[in-house]
Protein backbone atom coordinates (compact mmCIF):
# COMPACT_ATOMS: atom_id res chain seq x y z
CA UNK A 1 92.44 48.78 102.00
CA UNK A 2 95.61 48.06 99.83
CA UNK A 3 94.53 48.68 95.96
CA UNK A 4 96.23 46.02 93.91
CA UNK A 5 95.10 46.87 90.35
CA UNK A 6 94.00 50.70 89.09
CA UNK A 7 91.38 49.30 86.85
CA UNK A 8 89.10 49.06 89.33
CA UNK A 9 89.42 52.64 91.13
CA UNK A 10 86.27 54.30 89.86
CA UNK A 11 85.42 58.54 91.30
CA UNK A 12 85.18 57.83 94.56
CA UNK A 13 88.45 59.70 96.45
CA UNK A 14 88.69 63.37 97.33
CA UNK A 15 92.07 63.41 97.36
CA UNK A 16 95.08 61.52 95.99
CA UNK A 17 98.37 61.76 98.18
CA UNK A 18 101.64 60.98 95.66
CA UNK A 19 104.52 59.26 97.13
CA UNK A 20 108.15 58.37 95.92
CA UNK A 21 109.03 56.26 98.85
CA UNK A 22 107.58 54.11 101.39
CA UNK A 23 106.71 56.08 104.72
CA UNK A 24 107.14 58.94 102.52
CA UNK A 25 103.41 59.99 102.80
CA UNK A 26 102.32 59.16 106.42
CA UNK A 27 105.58 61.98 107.53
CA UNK A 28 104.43 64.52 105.01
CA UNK A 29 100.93 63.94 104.92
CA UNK A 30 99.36 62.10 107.82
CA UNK A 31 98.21 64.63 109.70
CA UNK A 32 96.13 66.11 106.90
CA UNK A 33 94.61 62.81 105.43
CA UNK A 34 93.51 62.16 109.01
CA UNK A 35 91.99 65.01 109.27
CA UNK A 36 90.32 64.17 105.99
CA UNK A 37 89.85 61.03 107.04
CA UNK A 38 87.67 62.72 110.30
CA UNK A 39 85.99 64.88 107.89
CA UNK A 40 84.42 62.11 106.12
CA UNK A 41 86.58 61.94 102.97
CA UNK A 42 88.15 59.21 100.99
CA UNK A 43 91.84 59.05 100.26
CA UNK A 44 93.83 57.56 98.28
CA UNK A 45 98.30 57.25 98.50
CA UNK A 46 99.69 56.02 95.77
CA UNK A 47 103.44 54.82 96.55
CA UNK A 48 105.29 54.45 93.52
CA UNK A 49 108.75 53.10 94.30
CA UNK A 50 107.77 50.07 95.74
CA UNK A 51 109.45 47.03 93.83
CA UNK A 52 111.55 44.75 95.61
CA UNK A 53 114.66 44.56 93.14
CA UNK A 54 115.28 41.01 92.05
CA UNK A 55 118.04 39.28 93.68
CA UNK A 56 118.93 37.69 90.01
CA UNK A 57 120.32 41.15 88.98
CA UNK A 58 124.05 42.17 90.10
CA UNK A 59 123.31 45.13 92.36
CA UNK A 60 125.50 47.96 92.13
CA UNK A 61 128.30 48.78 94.33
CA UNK A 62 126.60 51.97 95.63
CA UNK A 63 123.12 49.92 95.98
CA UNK A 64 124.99 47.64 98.05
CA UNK A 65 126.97 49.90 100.34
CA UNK A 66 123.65 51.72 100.52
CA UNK A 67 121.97 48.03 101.83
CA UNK A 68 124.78 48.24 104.46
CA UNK A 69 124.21 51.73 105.84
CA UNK A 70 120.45 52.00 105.48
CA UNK A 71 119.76 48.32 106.28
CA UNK A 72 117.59 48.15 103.11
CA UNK A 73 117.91 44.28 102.04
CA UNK A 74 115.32 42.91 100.36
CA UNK A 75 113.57 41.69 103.89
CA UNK A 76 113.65 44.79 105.19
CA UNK A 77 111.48 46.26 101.97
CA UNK A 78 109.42 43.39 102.41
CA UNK A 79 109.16 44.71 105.98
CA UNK A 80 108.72 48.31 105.20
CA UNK A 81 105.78 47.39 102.91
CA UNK A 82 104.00 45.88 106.12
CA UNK A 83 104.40 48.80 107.96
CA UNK A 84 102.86 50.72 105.48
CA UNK A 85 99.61 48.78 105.07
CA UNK A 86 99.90 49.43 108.89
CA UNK A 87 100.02 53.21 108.11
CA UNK A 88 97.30 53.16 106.20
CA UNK A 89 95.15 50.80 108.14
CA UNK A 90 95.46 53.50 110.86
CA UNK A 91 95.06 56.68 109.06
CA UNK A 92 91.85 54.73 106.95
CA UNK A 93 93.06 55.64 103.29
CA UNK A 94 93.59 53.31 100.65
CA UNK A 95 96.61 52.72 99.49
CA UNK A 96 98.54 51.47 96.02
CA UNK A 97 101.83 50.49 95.61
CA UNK A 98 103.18 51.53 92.01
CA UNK A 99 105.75 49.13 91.91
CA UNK A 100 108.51 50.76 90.55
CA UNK A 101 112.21 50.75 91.56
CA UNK A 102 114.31 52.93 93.09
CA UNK A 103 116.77 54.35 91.42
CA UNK A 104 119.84 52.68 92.16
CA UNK A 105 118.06 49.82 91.01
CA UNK A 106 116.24 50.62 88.16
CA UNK A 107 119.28 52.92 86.46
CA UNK A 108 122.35 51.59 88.60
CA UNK A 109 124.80 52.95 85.76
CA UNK A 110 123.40 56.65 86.44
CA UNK A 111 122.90 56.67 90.10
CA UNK A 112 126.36 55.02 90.69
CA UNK A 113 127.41 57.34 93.61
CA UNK A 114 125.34 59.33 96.50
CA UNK A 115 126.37 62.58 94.30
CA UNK A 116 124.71 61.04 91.13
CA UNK A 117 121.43 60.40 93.31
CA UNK A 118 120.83 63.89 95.07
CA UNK A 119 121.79 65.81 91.91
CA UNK A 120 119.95 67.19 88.77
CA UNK A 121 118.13 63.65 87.14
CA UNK A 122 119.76 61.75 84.80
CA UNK A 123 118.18 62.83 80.97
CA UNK A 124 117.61 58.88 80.26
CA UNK A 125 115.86 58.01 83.38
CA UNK A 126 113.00 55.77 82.59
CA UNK A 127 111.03 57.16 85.74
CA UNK A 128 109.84 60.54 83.67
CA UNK A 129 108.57 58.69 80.88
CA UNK A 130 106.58 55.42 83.37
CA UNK A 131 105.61 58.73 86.01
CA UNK A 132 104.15 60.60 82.89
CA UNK A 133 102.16 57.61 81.95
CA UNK A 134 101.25 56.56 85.07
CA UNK A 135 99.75 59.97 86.32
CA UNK A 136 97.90 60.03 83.12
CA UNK A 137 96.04 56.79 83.73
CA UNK A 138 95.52 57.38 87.05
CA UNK A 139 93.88 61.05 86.37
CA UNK A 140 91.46 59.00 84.21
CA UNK A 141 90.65 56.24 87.16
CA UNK A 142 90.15 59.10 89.55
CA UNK A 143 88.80 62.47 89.38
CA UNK A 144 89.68 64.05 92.81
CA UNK A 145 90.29 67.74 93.13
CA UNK A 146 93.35 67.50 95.01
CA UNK A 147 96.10 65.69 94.35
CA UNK A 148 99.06 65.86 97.24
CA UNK A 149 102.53 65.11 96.68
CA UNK A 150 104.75 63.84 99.25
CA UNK A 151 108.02 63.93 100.00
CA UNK A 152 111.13 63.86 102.55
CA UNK A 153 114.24 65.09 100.16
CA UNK A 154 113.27 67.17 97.40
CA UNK A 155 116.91 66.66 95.73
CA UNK A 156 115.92 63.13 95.81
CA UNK A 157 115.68 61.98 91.63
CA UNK A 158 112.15 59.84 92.32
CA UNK A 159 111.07 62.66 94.26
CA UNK A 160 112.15 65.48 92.00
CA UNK A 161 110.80 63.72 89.00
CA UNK A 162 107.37 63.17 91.20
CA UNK A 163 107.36 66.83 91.68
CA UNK A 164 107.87 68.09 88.41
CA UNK A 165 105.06 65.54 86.79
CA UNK A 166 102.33 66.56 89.26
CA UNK A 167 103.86 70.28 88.61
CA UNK A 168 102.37 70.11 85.20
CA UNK A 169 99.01 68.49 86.31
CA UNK A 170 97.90 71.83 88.63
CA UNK A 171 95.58 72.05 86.03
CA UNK A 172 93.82 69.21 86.52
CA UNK A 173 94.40 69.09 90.16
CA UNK A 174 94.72 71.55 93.30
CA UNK A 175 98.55 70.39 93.97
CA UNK A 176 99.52 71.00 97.60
């Protein structure tokens, strides 16, 4: 079932799989929350980059090149966030999309080039400060023991910034 506001999660998930990117999650972790799923035990993905940028800002250059080679208009999103209910329809986890941008959209003047994306994160990135937030609130809605985080690219900047968040929440969480 597709979770469309946090306020109403309550305890009920064993585990909570963290996701950058669409499709991220069922490659890196489908196998396991299946076999959770088999086990008897709720999960819960939580896909943050999910926003469809809005066609009323100027995309960048580089976000537009990057529609061209990775066939990523705004349809196709729209498309990709289908297949993902799919996903989880099929695995049997809930799912919540986050609803944040990428980053070529939501910091085009950082992430300008393919070497400004898959390099050390830009220190003005809003994504540290929403993820920090974000993880916070959602530690309070849920109170799972594990907490997964998946990902395809590690260099990626929504996936290194992912990482390093739920890095400092192994504390609260058994992070896989």
């Amino acid at each position: 079932m597709r979770i469309t506001d946090l306020s109403y999660l309550r305890d009920i998930y064993n585990h909570v799989c963290l996701s950058p990117h669409l499709d991220d999650v069922e490659s890196s972790c489908g196998g396991m929350m299946i076999r959770q799923r088999h086990a008897g035990e709720r999960v819960l993905t939580v896909t943050l980059c999910t926003a469809v940028p809005p066609l009323a800002d100027p995309f960048s250059a580089f976000a537009i090149d990057d529609h061209r080679q990775a066939h990523a208009s705004q349809e196709v999103i729209v498309a990709r966030l289908g297949e993902e209910t799919l996903a989880m329809e099929q695995i049997g986890a809930d799912h919540y999309w986050a609803g944040m941008l990428h980053a070529i959209y939501r910091f085009p003047q950082a992430y300008a080039y393919r070497a400004t994306l898959f390099n050390t994160p830009h220190p003005d990135d809003p994504l540290f400060n929403d993820l920090e937030a974000f993880l916070s609130m959602l530690r309070a809605r849920t109170q799972c023991s594990l907490l997964c985080t998946a990902w395809r690219w590690r260099s990626c900047r929504s996936s290194d910034r992912l990482s390093r968040c739920a890095e400092r929440d192994e504390q609260q969480y058994n992070v896989l």
